[in-house]
Protein backbone atom coordinates (compact mmCIF):
# COMPACT_ATOMS: atom_id res chain seq x y z
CA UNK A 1 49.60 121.68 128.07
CA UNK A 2 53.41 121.27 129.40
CA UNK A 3 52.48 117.16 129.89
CA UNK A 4 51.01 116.80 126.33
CA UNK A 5 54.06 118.12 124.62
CA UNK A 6 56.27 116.08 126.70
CA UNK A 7 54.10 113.17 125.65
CA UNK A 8 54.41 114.08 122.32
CA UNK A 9 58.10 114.58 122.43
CA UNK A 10 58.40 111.10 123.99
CA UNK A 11 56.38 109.48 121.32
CA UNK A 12 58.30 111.28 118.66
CA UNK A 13 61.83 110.09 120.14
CA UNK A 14 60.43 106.64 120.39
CA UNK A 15 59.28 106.52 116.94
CA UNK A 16 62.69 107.88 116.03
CA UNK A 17 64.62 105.23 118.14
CA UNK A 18 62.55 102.48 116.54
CA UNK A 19 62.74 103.75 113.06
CA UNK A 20 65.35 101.01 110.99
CA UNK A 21 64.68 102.86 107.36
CA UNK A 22 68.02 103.70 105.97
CA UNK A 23 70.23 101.37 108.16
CA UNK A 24 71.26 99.12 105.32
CA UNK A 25 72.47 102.29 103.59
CA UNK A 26 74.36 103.41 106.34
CA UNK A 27 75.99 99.30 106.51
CA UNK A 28 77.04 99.69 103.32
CA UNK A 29 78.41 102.91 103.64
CA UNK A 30 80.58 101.66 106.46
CA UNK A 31 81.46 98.41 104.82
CA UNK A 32 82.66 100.55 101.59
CA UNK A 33 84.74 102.89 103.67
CA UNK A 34 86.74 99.52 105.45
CA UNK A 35 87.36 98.21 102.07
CA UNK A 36 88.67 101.48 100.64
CA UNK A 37 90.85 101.74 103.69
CA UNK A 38 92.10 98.61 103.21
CA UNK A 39 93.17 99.63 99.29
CA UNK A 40 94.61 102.39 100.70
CA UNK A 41 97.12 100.30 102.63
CA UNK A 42 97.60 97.47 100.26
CA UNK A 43 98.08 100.69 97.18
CA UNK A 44 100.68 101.79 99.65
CA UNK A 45 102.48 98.71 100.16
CA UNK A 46 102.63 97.73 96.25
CA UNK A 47 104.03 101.84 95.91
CA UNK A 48 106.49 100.99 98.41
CA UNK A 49 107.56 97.51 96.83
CA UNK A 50 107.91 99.29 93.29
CA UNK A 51 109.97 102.17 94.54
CA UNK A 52 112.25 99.11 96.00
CA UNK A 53 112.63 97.64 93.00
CA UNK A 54 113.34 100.67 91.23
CA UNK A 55 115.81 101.82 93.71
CA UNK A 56 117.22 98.50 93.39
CA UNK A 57 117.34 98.51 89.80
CA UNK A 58 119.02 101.79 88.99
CA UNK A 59 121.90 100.74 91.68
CA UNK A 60 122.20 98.04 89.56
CA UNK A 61 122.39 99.59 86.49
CA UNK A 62 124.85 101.71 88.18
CA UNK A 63 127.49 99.81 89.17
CA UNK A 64 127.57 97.64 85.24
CA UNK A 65 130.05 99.00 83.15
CA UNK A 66 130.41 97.86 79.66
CA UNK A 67 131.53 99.14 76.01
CA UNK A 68 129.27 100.61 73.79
């Protein structure tokens, strides 16, 4: 009895280890999370540029002195 459920179990895994449904789901899955990793960092970067060019814009507007 012990030898035909290990058979069994060894059948099983191997049907499970050959079984490819739902690996093209999983691809895309993984391809979606690099590409919203990758906005992540360019988001970042463009937040990062902005705040520059704010920071650089109010010291700007700071140092002008003029009569209303």
């Amino acid at each position: 009895m012990a030898t035909l459920k290990t058979r069994q179990s060894s059948r099983r895994a191997h049907q499970l280890l050959a079984d490819t449904a739902g690996l093209s789901t999983v691809e895309y899955i993984i391809i979606l999370c690099l590409i919203a990793v990758a906005c992540f960092a360019i988001w970042q970067q463009f937040g990062q540029t902005v705040n520059a060019r704010i920071t650089e814009a109010d010291g700007t507007m700071g140092t002008m002195t003029g009569s209303p």
